[in-house]
PDB file of N, CA and C in Angstrom:
ATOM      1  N   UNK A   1       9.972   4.837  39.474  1.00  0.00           N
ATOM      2  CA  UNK A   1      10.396   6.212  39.282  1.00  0.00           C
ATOM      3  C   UNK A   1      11.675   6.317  38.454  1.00  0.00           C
ATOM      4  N   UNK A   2      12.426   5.296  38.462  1.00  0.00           N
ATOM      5  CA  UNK A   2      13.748   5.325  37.690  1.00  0.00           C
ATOM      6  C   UNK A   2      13.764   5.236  35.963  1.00  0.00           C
ATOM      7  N   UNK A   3      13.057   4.892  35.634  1.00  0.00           N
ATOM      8  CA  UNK A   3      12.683   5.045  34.274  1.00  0.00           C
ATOM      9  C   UNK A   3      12.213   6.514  33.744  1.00  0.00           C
ATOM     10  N   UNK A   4      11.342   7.218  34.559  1.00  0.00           N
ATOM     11  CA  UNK A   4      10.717   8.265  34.372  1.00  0.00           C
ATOM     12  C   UNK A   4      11.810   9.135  34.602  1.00  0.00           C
ATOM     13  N   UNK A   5      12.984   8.822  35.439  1.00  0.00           N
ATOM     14  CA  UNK A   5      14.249  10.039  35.477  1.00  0.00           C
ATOM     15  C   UNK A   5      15.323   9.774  34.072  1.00  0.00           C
ATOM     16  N   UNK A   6      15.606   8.533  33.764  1.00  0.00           N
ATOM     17  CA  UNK A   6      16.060   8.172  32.647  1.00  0.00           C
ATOM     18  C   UNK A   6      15.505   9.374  31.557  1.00  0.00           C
ATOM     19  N   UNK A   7      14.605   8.753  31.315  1.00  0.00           N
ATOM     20  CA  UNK A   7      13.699   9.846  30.042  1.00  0.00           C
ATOM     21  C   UNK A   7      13.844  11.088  29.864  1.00  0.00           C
ATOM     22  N   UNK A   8      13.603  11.461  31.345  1.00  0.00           N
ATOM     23  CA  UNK A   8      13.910  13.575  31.602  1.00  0.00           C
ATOM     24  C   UNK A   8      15.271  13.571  31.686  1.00  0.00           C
ATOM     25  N   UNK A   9      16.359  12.823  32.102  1.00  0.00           N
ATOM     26  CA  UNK A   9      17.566  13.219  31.661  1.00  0.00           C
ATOM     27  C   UNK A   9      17.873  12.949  29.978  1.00  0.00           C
ATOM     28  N   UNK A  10      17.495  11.980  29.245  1.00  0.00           N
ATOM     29  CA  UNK A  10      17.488  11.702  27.984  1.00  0.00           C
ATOM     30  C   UNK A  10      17.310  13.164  27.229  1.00  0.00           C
ATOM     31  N   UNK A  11      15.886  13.251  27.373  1.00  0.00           N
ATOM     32  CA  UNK A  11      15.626  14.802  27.146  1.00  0.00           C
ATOM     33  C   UNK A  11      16.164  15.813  26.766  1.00  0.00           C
ATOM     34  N   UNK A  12      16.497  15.875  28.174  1.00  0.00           N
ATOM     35  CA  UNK A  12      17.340  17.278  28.888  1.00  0.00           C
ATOM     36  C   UNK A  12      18.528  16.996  27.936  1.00  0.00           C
ATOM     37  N   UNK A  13      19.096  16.432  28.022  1.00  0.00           N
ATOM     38  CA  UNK A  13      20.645  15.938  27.360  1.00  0.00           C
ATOM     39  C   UNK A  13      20.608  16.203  25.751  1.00  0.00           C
ATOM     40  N   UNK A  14      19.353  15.943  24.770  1.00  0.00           N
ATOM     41  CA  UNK A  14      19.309  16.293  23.731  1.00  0.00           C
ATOM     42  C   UNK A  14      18.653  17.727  23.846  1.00  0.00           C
ATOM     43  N   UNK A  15      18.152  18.359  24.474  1.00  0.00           N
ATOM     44  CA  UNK A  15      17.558  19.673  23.965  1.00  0.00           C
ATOM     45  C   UNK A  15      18.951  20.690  24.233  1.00  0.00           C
ATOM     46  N   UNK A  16      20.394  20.315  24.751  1.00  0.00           N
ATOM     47  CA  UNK A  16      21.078  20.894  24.621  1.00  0.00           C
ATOM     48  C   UNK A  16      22.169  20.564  24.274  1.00  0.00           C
ATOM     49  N   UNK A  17      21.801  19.134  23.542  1.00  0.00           N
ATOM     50  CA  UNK A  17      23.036  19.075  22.447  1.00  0.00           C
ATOM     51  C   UNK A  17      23.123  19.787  21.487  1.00  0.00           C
ATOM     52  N   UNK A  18      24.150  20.451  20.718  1.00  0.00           N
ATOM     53  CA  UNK A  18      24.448  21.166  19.693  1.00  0.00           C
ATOM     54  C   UNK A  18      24.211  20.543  17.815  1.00  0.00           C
ATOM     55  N   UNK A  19      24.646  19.237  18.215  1.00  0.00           N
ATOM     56  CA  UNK A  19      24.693  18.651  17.052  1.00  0.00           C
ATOM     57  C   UNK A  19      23.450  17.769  16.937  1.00  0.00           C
ATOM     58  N   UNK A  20      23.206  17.598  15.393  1.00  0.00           N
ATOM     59  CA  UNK A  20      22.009  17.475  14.808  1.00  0.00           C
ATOM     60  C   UNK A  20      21.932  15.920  14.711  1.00  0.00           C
ATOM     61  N   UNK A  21      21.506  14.580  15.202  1.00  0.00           N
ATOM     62  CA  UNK A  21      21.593  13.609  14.536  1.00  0.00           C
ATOM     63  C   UNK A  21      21.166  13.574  13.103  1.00  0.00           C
ATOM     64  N   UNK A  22      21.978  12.191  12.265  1.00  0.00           N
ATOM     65  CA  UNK A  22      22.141  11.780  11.275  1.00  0.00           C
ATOM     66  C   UNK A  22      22.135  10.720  10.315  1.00  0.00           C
ATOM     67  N   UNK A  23      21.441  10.449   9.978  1.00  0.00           N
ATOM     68  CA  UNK A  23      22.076   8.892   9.081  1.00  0.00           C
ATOM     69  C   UNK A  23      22.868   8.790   8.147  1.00  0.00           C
ATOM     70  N   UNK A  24      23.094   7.594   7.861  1.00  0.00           N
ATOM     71  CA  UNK A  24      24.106   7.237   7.264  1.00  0.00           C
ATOM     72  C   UNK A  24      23.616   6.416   6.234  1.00  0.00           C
ATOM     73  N   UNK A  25      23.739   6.709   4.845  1.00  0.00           N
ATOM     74  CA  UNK A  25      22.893   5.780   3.725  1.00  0.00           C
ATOM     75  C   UNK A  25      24.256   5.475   3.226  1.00  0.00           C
ATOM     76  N   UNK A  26      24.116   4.721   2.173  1.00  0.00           N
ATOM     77  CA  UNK A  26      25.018   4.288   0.455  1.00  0.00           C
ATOM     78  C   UNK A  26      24.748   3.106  -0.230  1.00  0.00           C
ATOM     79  N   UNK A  27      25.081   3.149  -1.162  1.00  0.00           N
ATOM     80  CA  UNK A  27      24.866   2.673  -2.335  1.00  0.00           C
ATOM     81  C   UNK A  27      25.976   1.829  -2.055  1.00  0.00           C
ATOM     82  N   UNK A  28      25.818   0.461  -2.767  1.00  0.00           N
ATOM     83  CA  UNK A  28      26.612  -0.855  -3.187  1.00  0.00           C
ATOM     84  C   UNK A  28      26.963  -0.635  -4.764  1.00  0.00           C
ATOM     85  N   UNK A  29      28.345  -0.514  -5.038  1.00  0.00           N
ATOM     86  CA  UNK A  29      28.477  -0.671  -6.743  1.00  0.00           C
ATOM     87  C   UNK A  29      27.829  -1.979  -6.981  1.00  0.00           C
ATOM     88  N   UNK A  30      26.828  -2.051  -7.755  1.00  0.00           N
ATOM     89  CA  UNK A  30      26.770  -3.585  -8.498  1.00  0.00           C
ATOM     90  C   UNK A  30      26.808  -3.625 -10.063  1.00  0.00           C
ATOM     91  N   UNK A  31      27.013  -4.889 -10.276  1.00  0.00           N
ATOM     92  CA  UNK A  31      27.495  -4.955 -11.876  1.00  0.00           C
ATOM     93  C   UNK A  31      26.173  -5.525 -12.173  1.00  0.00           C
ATOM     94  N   UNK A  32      25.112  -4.769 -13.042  1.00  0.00           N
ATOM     95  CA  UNK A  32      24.384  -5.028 -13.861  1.00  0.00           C
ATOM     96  C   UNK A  32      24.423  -6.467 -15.189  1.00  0.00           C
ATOM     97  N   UNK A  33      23.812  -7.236 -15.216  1.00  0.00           N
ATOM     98  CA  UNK A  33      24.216  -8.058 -16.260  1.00  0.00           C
ATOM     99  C   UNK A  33      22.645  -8.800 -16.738  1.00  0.00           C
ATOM    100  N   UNK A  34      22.886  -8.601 -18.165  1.00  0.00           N
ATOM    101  CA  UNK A  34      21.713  -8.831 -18.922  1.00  0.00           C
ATOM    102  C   UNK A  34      21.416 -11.058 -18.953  1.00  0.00           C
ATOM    103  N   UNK A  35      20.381 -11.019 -18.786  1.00  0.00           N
ATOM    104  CA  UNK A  35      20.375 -12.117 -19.354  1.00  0.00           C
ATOM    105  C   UNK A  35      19.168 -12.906 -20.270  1.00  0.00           C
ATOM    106  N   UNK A  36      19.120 -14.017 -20.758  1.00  0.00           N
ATOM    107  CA  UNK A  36      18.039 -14.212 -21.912  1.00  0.00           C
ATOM    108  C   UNK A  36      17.200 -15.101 -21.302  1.00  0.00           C
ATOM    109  N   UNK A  37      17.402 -15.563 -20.476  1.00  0.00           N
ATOM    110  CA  UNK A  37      16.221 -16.775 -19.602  1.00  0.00           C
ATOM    111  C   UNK A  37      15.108 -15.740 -19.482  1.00  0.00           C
ATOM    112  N   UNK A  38      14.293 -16.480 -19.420  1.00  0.00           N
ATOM    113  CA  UNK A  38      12.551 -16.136 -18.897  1.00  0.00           C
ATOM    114  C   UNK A  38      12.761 -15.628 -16.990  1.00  0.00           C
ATOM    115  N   UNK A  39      12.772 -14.506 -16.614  1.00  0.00           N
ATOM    116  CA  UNK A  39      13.043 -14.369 -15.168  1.00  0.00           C
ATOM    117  C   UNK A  39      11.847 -14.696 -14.832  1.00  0.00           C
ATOM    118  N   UNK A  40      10.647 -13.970 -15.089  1.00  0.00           N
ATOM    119  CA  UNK A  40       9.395 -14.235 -14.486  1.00  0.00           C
ATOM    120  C   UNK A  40       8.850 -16.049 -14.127  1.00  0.00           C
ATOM    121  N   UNK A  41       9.665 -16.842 -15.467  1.00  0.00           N
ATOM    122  CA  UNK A  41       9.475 -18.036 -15.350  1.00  0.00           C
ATOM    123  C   UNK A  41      10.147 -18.619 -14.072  1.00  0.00           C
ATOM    124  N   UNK A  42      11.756 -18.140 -13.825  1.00  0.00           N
ATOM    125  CA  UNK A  42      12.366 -18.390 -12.596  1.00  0.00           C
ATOM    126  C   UNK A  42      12.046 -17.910 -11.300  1.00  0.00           C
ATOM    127  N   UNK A  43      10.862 -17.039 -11.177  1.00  0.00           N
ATOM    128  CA  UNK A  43      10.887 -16.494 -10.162  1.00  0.00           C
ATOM    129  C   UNK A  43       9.681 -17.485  -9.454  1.00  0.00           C
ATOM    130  N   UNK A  44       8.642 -17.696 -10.459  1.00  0.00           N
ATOM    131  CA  UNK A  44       7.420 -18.237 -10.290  1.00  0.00           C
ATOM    132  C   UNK A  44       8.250 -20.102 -10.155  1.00  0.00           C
ATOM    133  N   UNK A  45       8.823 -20.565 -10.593  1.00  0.00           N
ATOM    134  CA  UNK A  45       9.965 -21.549  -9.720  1.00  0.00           C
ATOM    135  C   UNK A  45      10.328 -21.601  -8.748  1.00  0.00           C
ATOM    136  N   UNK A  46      11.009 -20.414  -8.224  1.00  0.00           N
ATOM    137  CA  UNK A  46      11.412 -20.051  -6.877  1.00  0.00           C
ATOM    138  C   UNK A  46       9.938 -20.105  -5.938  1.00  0.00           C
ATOM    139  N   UNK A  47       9.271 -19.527  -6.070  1.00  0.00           N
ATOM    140  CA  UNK A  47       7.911 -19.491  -5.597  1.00  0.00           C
ATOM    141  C   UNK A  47       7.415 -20.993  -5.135  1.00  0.00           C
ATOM    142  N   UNK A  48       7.502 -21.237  -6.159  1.00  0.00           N
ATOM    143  CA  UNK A  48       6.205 -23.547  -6.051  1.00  0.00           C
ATOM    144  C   UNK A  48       7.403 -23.771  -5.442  1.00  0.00           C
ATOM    145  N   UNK A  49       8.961 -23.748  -5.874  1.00  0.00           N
ATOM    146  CA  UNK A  49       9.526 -25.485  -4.728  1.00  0.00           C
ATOM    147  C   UNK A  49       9.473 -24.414  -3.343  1.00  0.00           C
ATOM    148  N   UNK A  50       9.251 -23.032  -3.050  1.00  0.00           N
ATOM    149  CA  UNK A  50       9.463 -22.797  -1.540  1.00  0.00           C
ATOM    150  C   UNK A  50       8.305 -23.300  -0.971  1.00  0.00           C
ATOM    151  N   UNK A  51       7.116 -23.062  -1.736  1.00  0.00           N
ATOM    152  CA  UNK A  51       5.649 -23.665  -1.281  1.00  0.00           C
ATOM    153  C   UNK A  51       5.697 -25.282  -1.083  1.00  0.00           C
ATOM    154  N   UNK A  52       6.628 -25.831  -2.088  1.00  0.00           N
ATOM    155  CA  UNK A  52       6.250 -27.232  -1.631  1.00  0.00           C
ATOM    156  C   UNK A  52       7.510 -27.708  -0.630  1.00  0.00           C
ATOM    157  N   UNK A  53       8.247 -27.101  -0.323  1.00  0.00           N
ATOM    158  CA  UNK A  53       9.277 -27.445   1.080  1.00  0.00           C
ATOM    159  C   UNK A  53       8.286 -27.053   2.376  1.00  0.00           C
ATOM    160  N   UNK A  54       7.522 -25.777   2.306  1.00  0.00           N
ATOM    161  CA  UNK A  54       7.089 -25.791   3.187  1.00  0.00           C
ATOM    162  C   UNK A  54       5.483 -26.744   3.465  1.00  0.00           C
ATOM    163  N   UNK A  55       5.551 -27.032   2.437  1.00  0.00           N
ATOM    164  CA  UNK A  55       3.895 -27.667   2.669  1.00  0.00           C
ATOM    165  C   UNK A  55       4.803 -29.163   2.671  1.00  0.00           C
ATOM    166  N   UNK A  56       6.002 -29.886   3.021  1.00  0.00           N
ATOM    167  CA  UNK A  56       6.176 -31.111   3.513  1.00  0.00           C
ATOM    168  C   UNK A  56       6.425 -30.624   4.805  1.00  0.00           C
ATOM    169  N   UNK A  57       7.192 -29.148   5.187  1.00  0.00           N
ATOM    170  CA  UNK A  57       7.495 -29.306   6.920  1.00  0.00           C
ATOM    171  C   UNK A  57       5.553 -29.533   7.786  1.00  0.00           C
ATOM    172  N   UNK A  58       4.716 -28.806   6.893  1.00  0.00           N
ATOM    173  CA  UNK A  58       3.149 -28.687   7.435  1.00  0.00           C
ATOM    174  C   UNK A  58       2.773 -30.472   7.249  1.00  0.00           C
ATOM    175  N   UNK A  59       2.909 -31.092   6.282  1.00  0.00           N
ATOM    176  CA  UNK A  59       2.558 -32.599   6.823  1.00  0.00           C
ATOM    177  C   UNK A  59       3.826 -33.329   7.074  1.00  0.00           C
ATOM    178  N   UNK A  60       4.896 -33.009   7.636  1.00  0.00           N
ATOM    179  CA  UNK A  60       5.601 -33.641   8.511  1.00  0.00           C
ATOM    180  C   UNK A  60       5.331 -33.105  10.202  1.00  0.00           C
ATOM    181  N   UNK A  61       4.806 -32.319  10.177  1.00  0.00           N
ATOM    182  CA  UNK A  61       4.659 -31.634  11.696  1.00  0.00           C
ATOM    183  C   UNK A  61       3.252 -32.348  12.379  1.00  0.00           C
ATOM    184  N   UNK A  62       3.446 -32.725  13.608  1.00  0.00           N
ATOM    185  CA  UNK A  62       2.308 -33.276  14.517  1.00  0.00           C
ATOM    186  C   UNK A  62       2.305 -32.201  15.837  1.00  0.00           C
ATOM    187  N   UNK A  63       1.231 -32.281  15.942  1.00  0.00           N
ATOM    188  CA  UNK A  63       1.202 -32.462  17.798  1.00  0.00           C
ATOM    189  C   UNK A  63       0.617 -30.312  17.890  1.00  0.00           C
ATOM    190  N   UNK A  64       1.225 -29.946  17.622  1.00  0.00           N
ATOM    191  CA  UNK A  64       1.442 -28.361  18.531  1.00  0.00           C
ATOM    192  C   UNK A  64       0.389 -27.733  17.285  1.00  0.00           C
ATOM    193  N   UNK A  65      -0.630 -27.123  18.102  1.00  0.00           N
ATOM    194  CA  UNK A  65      -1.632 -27.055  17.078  1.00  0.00           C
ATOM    195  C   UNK A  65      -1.471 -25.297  16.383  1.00  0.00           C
ATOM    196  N   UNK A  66      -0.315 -24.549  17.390  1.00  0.00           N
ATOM    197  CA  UNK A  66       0.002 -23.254  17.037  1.00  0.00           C
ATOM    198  C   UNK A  66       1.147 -23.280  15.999  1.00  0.00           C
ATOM    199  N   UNK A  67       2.152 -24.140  15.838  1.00  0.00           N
ATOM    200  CA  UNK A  67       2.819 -24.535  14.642  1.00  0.00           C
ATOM    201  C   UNK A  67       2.110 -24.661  13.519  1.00  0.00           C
ATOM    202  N   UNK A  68       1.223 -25.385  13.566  1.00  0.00           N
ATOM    203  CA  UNK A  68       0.394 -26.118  12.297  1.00  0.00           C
ATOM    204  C   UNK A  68      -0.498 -24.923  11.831  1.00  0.00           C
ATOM    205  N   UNK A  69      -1.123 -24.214  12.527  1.00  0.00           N
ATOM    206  CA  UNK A  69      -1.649 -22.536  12.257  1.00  0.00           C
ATOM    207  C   UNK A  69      -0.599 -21.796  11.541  1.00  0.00           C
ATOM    208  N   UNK A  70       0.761 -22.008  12.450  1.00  0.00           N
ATOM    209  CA  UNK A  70       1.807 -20.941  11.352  1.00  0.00           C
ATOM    210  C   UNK A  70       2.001 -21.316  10.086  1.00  0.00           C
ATOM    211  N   UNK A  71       2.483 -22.447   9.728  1.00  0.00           N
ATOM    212  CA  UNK A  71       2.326 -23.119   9.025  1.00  0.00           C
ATOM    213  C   UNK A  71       1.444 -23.204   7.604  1.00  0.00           C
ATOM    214  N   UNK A  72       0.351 -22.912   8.344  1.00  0.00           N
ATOM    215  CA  UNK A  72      -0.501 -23.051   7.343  1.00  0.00           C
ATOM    216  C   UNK A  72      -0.993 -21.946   6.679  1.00  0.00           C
ATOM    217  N   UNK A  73      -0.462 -20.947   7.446  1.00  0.00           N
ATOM    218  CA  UNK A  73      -0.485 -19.423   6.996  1.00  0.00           C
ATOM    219  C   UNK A  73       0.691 -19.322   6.061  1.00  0.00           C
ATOM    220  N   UNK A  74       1.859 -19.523   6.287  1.00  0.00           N
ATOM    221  CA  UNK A  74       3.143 -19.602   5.365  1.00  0.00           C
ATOM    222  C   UNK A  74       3.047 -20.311   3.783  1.00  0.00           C
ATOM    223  N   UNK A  75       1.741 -21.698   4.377  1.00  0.00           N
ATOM    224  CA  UNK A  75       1.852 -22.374   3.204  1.00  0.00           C
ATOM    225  C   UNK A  75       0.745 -21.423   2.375  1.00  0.00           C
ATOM    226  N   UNK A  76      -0.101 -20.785   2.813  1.00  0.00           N
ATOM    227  CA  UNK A  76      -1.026 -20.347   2.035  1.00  0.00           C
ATOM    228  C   UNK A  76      -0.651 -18.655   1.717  1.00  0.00           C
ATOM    229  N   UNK A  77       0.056 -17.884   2.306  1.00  0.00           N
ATOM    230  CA  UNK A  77       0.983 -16.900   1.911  1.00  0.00           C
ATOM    231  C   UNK A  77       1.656 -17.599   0.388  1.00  0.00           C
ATOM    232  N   UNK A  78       2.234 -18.668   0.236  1.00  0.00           N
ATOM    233  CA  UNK A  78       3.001 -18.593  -0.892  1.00  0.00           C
ATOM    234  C   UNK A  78       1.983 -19.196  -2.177  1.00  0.00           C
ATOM    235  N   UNK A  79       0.939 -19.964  -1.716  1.00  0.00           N
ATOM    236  CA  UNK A  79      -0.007 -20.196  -2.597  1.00  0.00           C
ATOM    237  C   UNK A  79      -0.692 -18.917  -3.576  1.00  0.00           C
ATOM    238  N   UNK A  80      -0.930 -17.598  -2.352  1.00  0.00           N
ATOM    239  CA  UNK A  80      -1.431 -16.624  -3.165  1.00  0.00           C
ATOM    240  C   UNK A  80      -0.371 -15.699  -4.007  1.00  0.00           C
ATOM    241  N   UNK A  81       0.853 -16.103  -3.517  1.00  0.00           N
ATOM    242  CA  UNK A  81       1.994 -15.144  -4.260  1.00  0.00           C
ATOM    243  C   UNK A  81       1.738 -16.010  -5.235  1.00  0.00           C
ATOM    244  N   UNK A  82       2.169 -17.179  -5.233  1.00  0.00           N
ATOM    245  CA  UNK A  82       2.301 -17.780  -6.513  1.00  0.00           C
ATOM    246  C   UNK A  82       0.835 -17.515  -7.953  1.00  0.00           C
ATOM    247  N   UNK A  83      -0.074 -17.134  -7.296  1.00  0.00           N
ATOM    248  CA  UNK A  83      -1.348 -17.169  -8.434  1.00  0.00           C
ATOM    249  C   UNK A  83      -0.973 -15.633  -8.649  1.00  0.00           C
ATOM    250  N   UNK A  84      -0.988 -15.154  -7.904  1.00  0.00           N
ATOM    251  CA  UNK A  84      -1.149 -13.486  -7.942  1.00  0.00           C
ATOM    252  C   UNK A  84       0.199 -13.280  -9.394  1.00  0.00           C
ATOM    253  N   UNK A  85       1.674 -13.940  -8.703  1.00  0.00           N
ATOM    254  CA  UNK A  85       2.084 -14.384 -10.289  1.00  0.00           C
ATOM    255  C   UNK A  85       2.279 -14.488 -11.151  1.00  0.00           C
ATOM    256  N   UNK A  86       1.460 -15.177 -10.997  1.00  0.00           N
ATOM    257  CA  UNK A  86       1.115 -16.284 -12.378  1.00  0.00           C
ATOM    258  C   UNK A  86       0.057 -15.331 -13.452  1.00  0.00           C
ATOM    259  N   UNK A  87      -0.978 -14.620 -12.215  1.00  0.00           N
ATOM    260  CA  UNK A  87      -1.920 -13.560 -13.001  1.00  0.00           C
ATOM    261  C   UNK A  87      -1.652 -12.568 -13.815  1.00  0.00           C
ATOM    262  N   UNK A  88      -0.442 -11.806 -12.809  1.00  0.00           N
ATOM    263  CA  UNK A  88       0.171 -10.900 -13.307  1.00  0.00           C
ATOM    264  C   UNK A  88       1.315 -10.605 -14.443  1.00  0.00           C
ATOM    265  N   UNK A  89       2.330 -11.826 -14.698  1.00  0.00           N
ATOM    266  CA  UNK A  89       3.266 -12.210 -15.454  1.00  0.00           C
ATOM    267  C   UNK A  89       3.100 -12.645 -16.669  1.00  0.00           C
ATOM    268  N   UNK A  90       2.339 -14.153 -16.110  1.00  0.00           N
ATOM    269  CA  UNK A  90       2.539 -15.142 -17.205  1.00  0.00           C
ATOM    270  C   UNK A  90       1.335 -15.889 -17.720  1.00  0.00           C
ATOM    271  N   UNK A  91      -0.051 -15.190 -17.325  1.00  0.00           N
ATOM    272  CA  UNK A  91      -1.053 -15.893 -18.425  1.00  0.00           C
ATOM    273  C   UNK A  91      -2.174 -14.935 -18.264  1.00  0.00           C
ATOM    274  N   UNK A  92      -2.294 -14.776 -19.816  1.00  0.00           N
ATOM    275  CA  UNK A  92      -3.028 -14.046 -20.241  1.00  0.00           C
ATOM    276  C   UNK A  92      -4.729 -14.756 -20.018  1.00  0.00           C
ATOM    277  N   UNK A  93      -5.654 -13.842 -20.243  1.00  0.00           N
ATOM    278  CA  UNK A  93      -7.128 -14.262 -20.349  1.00  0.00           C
ATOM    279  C   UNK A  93      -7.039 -15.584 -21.511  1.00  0.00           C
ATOM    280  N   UNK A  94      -7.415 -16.908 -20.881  1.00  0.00           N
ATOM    281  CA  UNK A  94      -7.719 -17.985 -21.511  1.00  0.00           C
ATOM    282  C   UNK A  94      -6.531 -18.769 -22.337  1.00  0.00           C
ATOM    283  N   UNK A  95      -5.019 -17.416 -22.069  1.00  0.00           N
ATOM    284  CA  UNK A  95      -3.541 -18.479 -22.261  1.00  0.00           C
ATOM    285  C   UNK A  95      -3.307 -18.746 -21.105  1.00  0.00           C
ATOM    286  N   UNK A  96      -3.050 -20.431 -20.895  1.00  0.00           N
ATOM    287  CA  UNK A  96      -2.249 -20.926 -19.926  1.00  0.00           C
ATOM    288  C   UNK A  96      -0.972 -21.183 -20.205  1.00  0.00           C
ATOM    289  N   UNK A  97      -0.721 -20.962 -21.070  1.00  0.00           N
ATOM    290  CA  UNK A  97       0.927 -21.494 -21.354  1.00  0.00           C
ATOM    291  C   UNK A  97       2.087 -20.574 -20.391  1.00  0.00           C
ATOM    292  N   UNK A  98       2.754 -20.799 -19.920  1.00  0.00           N
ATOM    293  CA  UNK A  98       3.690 -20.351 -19.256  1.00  0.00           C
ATOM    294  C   UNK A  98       4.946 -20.538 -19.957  1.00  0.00           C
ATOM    295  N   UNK A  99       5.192 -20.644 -21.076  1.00  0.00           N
ATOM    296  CA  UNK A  99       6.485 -20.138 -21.977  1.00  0.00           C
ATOM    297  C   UNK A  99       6.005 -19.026 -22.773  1.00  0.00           C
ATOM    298  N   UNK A 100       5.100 -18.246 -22.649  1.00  0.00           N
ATOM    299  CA  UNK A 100       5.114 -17.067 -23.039  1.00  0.00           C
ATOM    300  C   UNK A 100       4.564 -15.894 -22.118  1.00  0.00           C
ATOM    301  N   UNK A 101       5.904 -15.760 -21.179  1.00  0.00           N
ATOM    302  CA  UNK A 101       5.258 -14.530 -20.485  1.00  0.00           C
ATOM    303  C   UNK A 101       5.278 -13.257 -21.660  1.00  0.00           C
ATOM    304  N   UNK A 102       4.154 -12.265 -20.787  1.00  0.00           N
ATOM    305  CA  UNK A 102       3.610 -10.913 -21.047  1.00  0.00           C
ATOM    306  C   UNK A 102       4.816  -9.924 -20.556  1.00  0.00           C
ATOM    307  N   UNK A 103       4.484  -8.963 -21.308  1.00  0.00           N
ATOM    308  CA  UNK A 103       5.056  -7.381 -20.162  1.00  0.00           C
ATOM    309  C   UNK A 103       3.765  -6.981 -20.231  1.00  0.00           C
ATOM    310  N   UNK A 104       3.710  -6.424 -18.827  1.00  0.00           N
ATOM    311  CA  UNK A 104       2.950  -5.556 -17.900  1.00  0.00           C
ATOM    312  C   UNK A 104       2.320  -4.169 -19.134  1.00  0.00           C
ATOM    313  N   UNK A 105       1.160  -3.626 -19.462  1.00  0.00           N
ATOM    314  CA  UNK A 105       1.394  -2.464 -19.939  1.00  0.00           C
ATOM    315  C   UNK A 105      -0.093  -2.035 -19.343  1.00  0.00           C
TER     316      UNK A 105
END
């Protein structure tokens, strides 16, 4: 029963508060800065060595067969980021080269 009085006083207590709750947002100044590297190339980097750190913790891991499930979901989460990618960025129909990414149009 003590939960259920919690609640109706909760209630009660806001239907005659006056003031309106609120949030609170803002903005971070950040300094914009251009640069000439290939990002898409760095990102799709970032991508393979996180896939291959985690695909040594998946064959360094024994025993707990609900680890090795997570695991193998994590490793295959970054497998499809990484193609999805690779599709989307940096190779065109029948280019594989990955020093010439695309823009999107």
């Amino acid at each position: 029963m003590a939960p259920a009085r919690a609640v109706e006083f909760t209630v009660h207590s806001l239907r005659q508060e006056r003031r309106r709750p609120y949030v609170v947002t803002g903005v971070y100044a950040q300094k914009l800065r251009a640069t000439q590297e290939a990002v898409p190339l760095r990102l799709l980097k970032l991508l393979t060595s996180a896939r291959a750190e985690w695909e040594a913790k998946r064959r360094g891991q024994k025993g707990n067969p609900e680890t090795n499930k997570n695991l193998d979901a994590i490793c295959a989460y970054y497998e499809q980021e990484g193609t999805g990618f690779r599709d989307r960025w940096l190779w065109r129909r029948g280019d594989v080269s990955a020093d010439k990414p695309r823009v999107p149009g």
